[in-house]
Structure formats: structure tokens, C-alpha cells
PDB file of N, CA and C in Angstrom:
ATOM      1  N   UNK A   1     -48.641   7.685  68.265  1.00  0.00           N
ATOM      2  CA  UNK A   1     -48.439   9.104  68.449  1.00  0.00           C
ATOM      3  C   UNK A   1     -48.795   9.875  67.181  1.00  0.00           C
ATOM      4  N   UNK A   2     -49.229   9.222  65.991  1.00  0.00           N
ATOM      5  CA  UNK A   2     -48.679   9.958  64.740  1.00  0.00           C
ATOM      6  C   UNK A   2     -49.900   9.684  64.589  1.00  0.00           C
ATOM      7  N   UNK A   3     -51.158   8.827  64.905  1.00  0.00           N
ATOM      8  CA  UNK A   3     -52.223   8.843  65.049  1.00  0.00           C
ATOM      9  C   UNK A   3     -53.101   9.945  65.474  1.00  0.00           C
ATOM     10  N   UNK A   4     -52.715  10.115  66.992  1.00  0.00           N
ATOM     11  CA  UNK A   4     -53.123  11.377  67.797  1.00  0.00           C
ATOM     12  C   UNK A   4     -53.175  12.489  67.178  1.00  0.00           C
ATOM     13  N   UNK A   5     -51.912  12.896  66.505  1.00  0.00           N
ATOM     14  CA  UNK A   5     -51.644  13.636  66.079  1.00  0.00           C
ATOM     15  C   UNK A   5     -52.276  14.335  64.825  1.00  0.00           C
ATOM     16  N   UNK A   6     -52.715  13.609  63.792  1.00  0.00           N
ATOM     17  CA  UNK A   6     -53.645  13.522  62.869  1.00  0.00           C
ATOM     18  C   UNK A   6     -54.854  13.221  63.291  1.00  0.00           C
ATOM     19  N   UNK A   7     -55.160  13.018  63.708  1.00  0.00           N
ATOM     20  CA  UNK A   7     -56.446  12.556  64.785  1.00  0.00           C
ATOM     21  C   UNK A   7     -57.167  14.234  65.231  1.00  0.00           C
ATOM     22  N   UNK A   8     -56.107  15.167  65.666  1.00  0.00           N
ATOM     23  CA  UNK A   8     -56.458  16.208  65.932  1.00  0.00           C
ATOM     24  C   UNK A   8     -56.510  17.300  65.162  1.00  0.00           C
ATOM     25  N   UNK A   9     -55.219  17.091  64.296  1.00  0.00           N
ATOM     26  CA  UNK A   9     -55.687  18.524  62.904  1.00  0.00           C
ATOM     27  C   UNK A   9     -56.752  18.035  62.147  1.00  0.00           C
ATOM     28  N   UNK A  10     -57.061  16.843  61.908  1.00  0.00           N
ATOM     29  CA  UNK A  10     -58.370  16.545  61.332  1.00  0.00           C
ATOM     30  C   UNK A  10     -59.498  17.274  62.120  1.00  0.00           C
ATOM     31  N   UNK A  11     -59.372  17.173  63.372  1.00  0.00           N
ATOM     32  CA  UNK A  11     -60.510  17.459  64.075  1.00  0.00           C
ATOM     33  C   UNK A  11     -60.297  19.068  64.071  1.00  0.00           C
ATOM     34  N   UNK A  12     -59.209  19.556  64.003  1.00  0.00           N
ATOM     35  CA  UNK A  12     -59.006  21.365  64.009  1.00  0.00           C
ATOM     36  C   UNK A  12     -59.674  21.808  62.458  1.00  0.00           C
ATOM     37  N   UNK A  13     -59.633  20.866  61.250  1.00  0.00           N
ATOM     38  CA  UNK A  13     -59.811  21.363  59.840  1.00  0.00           C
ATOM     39  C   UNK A  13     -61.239  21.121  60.372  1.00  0.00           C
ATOM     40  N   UNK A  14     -62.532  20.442  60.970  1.00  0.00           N
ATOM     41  CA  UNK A  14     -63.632  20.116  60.705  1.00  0.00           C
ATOM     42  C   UNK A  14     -64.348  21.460  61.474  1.00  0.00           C
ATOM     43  N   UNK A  15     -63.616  21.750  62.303  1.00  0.00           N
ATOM     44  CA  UNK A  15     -63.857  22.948  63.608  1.00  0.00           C
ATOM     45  C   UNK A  15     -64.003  24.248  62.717  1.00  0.00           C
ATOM     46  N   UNK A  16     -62.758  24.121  61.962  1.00  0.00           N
ATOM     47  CA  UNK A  16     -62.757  25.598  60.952  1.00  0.00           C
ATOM     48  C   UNK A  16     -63.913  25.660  59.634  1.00  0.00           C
ATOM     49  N   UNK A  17     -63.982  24.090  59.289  1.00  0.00           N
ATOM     50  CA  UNK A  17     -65.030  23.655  57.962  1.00  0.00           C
ATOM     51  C   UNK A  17     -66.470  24.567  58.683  1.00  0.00           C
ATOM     52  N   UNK A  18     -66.595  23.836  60.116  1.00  0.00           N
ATOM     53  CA  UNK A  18     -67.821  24.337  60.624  1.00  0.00           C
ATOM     54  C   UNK A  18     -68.276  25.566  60.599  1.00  0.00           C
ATOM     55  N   UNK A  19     -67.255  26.229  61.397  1.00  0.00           N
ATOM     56  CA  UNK A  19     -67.258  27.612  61.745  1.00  0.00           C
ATOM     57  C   UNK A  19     -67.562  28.471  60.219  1.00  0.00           C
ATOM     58  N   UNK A  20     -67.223  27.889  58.964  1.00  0.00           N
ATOM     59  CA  UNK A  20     -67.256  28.650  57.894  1.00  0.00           C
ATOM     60  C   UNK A  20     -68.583  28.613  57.073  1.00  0.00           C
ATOM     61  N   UNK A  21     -69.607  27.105  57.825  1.00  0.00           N
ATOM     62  CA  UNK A  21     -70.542  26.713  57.232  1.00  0.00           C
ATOM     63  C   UNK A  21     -71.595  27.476  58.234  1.00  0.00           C
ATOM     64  N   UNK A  22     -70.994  27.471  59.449  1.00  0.00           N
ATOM     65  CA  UNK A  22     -72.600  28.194  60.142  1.00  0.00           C
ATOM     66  C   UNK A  22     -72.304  29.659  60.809  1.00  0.00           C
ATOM     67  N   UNK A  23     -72.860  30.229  60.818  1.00  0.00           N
ATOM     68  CA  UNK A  23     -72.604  31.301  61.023  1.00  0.00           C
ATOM     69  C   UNK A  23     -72.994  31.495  62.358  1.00  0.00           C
ATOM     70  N   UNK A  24     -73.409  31.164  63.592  1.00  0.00           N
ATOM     71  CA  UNK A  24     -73.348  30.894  64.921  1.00  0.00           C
ATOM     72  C   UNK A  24     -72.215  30.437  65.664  1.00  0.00           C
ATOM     73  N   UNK A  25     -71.021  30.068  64.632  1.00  0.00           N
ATOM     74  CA  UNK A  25     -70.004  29.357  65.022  1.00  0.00           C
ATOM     75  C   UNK A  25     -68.986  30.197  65.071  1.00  0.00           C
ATOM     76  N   UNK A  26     -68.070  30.612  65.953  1.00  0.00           N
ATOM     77  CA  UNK A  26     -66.624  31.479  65.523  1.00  0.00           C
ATOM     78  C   UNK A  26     -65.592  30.595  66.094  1.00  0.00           C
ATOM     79  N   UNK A  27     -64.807  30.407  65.541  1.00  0.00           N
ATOM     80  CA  UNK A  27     -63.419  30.249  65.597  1.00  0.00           C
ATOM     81  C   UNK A  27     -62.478  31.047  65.430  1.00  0.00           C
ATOM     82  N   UNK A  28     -61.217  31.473  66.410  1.00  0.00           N
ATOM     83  CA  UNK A  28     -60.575  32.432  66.175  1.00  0.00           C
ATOM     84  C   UNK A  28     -59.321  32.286  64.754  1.00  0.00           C
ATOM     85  N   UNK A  29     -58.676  31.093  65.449  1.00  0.00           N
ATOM     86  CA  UNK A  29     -57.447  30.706  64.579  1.00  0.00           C
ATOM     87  C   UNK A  29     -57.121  29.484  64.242  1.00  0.00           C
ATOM     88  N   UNK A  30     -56.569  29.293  63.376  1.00  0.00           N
ATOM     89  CA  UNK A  30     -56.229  27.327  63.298  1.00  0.00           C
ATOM     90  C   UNK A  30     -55.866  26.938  64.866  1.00  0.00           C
ATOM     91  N   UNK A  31     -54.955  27.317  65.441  1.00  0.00           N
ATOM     92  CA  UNK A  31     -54.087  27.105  66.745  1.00  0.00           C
ATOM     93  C   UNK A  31     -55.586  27.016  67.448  1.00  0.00           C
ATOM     94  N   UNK A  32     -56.146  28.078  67.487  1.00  0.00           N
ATOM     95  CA  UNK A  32     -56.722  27.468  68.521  1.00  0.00           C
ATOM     96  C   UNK A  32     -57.906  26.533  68.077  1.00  0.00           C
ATOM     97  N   UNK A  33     -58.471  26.468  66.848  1.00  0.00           N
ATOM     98  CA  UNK A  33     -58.854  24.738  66.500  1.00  0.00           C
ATOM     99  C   UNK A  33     -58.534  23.908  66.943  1.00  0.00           C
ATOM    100  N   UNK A  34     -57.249  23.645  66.953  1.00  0.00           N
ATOM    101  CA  UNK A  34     -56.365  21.908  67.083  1.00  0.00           C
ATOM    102  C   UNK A  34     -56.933  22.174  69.235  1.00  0.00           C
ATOM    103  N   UNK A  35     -56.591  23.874  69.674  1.00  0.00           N
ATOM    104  CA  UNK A  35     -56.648  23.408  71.209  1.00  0.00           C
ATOM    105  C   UNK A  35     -57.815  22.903  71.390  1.00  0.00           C
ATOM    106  N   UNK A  36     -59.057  23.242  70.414  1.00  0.00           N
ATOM    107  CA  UNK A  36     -60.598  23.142  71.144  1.00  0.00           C
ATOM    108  C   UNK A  36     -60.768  22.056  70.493  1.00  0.00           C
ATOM    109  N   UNK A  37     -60.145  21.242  69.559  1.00  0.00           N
ATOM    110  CA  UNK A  37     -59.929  19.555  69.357  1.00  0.00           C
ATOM    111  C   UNK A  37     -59.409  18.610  70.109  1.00  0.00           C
ATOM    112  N   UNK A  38     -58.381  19.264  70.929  1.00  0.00           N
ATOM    113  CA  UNK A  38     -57.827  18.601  72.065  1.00  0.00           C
ATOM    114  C   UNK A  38     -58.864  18.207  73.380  1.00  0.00           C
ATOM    115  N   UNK A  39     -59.601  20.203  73.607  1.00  0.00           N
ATOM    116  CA  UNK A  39     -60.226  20.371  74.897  1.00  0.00           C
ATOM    117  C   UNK A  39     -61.444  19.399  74.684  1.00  0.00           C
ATOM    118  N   UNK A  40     -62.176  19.237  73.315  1.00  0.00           N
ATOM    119  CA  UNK A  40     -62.953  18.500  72.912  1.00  0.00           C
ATOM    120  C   UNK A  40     -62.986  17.091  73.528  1.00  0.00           C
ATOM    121  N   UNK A  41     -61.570  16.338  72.779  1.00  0.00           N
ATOM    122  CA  UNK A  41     -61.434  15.080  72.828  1.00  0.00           C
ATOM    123  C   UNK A  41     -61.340  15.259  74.653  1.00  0.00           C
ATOM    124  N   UNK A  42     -60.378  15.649  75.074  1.00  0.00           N
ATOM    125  CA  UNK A  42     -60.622  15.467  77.371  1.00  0.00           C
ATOM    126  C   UNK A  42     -61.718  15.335  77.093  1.00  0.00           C
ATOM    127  N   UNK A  43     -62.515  16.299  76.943  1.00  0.00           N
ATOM    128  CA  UNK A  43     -64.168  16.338  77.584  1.00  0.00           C
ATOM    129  C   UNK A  43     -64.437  15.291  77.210  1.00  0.00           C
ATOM    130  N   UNK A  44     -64.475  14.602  75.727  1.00  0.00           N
ATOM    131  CA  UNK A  44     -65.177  13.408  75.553  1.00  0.00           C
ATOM    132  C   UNK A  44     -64.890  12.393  76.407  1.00  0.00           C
ATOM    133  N   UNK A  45     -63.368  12.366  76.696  1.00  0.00           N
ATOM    134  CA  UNK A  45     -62.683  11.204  77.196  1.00  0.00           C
ATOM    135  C   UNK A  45     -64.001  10.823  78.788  1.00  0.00           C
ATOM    136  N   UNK A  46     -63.714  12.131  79.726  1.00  0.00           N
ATOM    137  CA  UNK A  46     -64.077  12.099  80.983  1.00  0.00           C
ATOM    138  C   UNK A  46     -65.468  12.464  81.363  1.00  0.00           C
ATOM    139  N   UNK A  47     -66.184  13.014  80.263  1.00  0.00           N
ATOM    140  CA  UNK A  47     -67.861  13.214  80.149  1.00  0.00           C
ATOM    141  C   UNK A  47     -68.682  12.460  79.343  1.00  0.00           C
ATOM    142  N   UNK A  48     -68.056  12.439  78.271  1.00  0.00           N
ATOM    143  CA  UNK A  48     -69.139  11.205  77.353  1.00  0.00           C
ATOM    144  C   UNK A  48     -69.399  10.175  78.207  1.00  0.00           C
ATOM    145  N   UNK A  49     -68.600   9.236  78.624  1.00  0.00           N
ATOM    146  CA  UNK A  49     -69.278   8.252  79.586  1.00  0.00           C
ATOM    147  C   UNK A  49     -70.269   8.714  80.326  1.00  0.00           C
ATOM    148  N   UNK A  50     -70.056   9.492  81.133  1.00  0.00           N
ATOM    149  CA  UNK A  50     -71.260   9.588  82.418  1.00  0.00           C
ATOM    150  C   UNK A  50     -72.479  10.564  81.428  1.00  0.00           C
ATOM    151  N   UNK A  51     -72.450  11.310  80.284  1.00  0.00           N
ATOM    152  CA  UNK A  51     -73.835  11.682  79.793  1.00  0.00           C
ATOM    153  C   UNK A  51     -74.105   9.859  78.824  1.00  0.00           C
ATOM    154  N   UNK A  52     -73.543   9.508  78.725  1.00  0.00           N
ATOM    155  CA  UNK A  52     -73.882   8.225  77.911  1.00  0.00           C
ATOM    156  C   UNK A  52     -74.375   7.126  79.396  1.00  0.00           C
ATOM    157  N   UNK A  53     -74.299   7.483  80.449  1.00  0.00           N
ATOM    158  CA  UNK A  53     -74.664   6.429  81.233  1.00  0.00           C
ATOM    159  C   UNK A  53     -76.087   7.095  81.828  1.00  0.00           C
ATOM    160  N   UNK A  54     -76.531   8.614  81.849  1.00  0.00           N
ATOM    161  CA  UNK A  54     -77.334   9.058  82.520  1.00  0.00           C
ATOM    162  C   UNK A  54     -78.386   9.201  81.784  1.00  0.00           C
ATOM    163  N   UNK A  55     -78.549   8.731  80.318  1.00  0.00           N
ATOM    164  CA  UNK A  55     -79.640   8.865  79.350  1.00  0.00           C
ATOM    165  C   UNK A  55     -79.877   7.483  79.287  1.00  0.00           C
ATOM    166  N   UNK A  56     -81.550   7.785  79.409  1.00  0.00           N
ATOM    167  CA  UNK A  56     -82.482   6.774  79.913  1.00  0.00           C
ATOM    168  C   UNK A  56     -82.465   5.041  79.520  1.00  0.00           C
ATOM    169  N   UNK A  57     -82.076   5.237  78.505  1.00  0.00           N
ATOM    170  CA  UNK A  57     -81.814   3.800  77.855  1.00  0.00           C
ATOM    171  C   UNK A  57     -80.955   3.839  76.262  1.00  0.00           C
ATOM    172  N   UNK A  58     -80.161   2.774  76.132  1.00  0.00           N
ATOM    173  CA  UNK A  58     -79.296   2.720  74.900  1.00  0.00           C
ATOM    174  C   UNK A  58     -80.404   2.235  73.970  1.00  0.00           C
ATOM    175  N   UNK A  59     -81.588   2.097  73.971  1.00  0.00           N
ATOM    176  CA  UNK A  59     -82.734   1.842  72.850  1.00  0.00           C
ATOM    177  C   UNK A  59     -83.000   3.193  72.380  1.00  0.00           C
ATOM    178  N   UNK A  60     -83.005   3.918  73.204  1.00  0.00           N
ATOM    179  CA  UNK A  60     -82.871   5.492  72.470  1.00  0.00           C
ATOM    180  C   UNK A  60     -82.318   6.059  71.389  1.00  0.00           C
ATOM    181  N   UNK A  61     -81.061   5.656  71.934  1.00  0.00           N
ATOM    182  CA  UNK A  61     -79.973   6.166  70.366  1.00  0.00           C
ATOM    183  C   UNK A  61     -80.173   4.855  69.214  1.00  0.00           C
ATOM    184  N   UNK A  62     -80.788   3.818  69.973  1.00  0.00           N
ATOM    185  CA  UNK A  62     -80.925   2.917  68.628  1.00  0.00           C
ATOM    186  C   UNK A  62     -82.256   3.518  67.310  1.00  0.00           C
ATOM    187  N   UNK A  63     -83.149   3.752  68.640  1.00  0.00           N
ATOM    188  CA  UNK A  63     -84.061   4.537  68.025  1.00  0.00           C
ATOM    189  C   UNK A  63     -84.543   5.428  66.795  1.00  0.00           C
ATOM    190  N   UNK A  64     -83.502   6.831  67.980  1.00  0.00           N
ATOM    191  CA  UNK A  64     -83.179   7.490  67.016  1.00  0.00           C
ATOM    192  C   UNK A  64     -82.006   7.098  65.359  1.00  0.00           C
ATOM    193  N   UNK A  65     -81.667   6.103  65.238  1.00  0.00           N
ATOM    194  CA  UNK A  65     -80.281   5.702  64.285  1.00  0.00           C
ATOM    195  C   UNK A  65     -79.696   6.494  64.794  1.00  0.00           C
ATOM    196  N   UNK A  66     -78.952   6.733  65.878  1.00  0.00           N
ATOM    197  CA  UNK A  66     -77.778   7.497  66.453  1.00  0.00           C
ATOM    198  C   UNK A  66     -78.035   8.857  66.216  1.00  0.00           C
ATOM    199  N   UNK A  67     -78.807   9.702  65.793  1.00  0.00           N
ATOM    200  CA  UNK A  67     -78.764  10.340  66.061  1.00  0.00           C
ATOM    201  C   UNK A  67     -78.876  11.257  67.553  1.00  0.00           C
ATOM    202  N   UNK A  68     -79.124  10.466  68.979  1.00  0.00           N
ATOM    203  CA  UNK A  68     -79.516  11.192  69.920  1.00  0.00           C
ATOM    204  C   UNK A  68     -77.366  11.837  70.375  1.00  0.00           C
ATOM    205  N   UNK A  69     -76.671  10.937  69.376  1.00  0.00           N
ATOM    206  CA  UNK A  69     -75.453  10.769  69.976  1.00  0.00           C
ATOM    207  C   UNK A  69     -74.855  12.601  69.253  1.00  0.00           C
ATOM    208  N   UNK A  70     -75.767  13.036  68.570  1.00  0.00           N
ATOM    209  CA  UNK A  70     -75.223  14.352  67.477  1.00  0.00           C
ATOM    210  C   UNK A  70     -75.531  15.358  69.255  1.00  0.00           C
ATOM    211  N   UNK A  71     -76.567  15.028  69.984  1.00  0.00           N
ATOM    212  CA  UNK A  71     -76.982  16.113  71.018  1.00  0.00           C
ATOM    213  C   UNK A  71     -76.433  15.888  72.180  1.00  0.00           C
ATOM    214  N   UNK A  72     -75.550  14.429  72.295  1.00  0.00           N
ATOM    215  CA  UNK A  72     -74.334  14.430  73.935  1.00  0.00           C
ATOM    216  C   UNK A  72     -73.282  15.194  73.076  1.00  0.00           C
ATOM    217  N   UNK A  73     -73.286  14.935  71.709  1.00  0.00           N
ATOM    218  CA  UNK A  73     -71.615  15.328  71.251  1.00  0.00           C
ATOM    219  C   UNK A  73     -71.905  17.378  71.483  1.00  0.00           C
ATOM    220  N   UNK A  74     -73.005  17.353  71.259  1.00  0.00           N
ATOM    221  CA  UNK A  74     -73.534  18.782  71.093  1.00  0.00           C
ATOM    222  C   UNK A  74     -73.339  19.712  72.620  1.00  0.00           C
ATOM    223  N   UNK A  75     -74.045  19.119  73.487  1.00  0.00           N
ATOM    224  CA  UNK A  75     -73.855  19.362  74.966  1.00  0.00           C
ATOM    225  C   UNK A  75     -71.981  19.403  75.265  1.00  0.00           C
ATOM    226  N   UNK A  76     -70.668  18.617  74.598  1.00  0.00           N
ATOM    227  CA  UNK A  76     -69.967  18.560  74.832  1.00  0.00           C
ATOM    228  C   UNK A  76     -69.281  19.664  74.113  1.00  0.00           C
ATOM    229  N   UNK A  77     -69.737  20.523  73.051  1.00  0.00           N
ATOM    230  CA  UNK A  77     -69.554  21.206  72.225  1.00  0.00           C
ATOM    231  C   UNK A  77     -70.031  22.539  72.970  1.00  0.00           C
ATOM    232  N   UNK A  78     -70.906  22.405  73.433  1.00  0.00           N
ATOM    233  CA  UNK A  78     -71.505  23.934  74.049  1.00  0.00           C
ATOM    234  C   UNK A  78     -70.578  23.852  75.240  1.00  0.00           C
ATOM    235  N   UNK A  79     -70.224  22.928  76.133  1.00  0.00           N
ATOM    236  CA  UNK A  79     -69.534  22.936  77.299  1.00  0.00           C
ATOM    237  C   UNK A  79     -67.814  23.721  76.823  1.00  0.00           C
ATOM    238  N   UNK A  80     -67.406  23.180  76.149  1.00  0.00           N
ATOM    239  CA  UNK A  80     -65.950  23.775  75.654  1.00  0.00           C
ATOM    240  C   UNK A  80     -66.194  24.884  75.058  1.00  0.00           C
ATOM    241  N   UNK A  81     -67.048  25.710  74.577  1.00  0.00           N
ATOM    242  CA  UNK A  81     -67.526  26.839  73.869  1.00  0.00           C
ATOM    243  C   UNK A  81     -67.548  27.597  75.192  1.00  0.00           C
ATOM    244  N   UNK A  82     -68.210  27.178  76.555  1.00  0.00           N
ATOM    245  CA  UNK A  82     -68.119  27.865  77.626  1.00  0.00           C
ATOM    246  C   UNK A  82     -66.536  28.289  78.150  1.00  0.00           C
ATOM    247  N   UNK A  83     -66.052  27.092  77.744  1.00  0.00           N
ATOM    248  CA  UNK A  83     -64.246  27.047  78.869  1.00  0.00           C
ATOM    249  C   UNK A  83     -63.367  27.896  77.715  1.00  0.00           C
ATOM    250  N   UNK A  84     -63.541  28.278  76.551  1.00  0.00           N
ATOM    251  CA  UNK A  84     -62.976  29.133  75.692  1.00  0.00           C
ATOM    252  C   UNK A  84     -63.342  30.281  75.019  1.00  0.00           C
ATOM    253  N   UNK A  85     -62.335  31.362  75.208  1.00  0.00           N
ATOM    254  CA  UNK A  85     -62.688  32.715  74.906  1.00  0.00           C
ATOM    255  C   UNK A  85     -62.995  32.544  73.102  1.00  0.00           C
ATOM    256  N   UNK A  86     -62.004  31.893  72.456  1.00  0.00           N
ATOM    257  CA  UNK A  86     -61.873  32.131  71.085  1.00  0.00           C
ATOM    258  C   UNK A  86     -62.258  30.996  70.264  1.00  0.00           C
ATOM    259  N   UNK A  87     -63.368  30.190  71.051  1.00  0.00           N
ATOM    260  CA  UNK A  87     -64.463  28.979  70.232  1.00  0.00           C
ATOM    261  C   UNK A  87     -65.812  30.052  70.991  1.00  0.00           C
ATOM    262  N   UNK A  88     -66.618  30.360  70.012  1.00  0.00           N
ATOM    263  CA  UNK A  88     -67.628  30.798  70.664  1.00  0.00           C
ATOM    264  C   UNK A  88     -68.969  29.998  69.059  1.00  0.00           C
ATOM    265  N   UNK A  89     -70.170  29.324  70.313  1.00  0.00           N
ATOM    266  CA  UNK A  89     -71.351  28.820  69.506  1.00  0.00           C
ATOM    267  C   UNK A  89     -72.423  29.464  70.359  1.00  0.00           C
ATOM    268  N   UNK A  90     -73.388  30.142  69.259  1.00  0.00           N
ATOM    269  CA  UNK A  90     -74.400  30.655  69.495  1.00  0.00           C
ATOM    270  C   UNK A  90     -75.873  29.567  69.536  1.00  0.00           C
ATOM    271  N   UNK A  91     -76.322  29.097  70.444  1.00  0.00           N
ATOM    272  CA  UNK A  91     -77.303  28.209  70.265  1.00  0.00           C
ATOM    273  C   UNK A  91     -77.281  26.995  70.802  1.00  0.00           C
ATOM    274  N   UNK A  92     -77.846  26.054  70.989  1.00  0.00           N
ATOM    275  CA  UNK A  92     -78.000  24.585  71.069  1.00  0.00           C
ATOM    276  C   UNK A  92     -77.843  24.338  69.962  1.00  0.00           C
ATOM    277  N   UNK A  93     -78.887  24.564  68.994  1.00  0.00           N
ATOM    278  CA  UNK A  93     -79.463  23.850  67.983  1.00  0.00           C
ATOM    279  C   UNK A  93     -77.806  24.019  66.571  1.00  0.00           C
ATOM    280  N   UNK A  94     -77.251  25.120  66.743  1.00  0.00           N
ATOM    281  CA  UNK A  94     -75.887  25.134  66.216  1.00  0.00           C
ATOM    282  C   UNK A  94     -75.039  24.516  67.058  1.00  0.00           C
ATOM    283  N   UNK A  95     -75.239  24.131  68.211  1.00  0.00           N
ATOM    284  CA  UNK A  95     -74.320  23.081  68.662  1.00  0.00           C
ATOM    285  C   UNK A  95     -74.367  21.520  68.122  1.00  0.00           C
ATOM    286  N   UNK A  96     -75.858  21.544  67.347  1.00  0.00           N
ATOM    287  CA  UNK A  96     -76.021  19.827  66.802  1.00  0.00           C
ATOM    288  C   UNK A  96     -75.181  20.082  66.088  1.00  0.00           C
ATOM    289  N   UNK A  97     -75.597  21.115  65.146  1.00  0.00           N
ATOM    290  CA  UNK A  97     -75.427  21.183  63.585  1.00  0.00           C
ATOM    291  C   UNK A  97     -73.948  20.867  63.547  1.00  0.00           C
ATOM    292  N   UNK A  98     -73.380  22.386  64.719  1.00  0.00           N
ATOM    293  CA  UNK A  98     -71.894  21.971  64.180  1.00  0.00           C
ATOM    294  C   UNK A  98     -71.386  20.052  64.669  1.00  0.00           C
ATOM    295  N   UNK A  99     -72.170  19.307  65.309  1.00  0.00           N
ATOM    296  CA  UNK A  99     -71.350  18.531  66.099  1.00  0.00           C
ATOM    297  C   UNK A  99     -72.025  17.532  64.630  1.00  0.00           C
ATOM    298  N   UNK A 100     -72.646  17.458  63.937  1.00  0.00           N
ATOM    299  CA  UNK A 100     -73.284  16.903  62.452  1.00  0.00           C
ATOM    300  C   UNK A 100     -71.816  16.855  61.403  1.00  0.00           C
ATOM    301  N   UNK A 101     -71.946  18.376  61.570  1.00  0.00           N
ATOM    302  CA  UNK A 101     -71.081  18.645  60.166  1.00  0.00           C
ATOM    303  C   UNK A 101     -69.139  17.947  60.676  1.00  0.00           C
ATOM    304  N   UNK A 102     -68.835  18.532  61.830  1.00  0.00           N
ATOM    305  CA  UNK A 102     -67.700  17.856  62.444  1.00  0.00           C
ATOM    306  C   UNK A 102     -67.420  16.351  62.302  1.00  0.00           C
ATOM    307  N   UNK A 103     -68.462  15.640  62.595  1.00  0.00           N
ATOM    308  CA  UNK A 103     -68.505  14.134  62.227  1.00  0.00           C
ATOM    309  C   UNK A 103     -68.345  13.890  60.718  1.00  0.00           C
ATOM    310  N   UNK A 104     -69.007  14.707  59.973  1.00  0.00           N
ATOM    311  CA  UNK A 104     -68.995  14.344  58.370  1.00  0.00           C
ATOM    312  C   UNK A 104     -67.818  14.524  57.910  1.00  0.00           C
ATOM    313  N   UNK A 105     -67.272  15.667  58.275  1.00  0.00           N
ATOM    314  CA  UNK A 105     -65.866  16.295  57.909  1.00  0.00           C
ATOM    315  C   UNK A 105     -64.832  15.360  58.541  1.00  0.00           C
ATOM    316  N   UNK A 106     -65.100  14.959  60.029  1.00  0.00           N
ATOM    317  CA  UNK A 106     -64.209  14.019  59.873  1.00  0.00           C
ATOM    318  C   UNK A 106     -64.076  12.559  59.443  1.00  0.00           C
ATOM    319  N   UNK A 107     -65.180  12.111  59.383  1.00  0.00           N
ATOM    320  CA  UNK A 107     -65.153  11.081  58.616  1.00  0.00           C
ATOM    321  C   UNK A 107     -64.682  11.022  57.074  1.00  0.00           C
ATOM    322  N   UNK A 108     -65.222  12.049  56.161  1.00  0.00           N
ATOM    323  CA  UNK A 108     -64.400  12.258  55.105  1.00  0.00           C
ATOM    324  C   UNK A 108     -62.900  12.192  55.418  1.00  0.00           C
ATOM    325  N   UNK A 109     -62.265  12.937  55.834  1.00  0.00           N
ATOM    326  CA  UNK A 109     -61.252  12.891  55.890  1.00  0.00           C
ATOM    327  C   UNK A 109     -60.504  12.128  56.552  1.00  0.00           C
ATOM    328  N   UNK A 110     -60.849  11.342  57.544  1.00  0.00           N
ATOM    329  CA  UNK A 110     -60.485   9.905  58.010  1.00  0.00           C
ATOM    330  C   UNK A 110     -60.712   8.774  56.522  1.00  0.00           C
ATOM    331  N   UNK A 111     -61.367   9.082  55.928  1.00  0.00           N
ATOM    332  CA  UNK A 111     -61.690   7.819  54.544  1.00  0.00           C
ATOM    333  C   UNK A 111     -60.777   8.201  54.002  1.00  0.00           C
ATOM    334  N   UNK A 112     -60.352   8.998  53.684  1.00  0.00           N
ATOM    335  CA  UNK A 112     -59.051   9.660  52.196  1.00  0.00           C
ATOM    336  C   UNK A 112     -57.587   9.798  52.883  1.00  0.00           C
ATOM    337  N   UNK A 113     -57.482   9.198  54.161  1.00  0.00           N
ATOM    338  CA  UNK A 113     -56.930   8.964  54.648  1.00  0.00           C
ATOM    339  C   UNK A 113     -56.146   7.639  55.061  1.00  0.00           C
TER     340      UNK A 113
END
């Protein structure tokens, strides 16, 4: 539980890191960070599989060195940007970026952790 839990303000601090690094990105408030970290993680839970099963082959993302995985996380990023008034991303291409910088941020902070 105490996992989860940190699991998600990490993911609310990377949301706000983003939002401050790109300017296509708004975030309203911390609060609602941690929700669009939450709404995030559902979506991943119940969509990542089926966009990870409907792209053409897993030699792809080997391909690319994982990067094709920055543009499902991205698609999952523009999708919750749709279902919320106060996450708003302007773009695709700021949907990589932020879903780039989110991974870095949280990985940092998963390491110092």
C-alpha cells in the first residue's frame, strides 16, 4: 500500500516537472496531478495491453530501443488529457515529450529512492 502510494506522488511530481518543462502541457494543481497519475496508471492497467497487442510486432519496439513504447505511453497521455478538464496537452508530439520526460523523472526519483 505504501508502495502505491509513492508510486503515485512520484508520478504527480513528474506530471508537474513536465508541465513546467513544456509549455504545451498544463496542469492545474498538485491534487489534480496525483488524480491524472492515478487516471494514468487505470488507463495503463486496461489499455496498454490491447495497444501493446495491436502493434504489428514486438521487433518493433526492439528496433526502435524502446522507444516506440514513449508513443503507446503518449497515446495514453493524450487519451486522459481528453477525460480531464485540468490536464490539458497540446499536440501529439508533446504527448511523447511529456511521456519522455515523465519516465526520466520517474525513474530518477524511483533511484533516490
Amino acid at each position: 500500500m505504501t508502495s502505491l502510494i509513492i508510486s503515485t506522488l512520484i508520478g504527480a511530481v513528474s506530471f508537474i516537472v513536465g508541465s513546467y518543462l513544456l509549455k504545451g502541457v498544463t496542469v492545474v494543481s498538485f491534487s489534480s496531478a496525483v488524480i491524472i497519475s492515478i487516471l494514468i496508471a487505470v488507463l495503463t492497467y486496461f489499455l496498454g495491453g490491447f495497444l501493446e497487442f495491436i502493434t504489428p510486432d514486438k521487433t518493433l519496439n526492439f528496433l526502435t530501443f524502446g522507444f516506440f513504447q514513449f508513443f503507446l505511453d503518449a497515446i495514453i497521455i493524450w487519451l486522459a488529457s481528453k477525460l480531464m478538464k485540468s490536464f490539458e496537452v497540446k499536440g501529439f508530439i508533446t504527448a511523447v515529450l511529456l511521456a519522455i520526460i515523465v519516465s526520466v523523472v520517474t525513474c530518477l526519483c524511483q533511484s533516490i529512492l
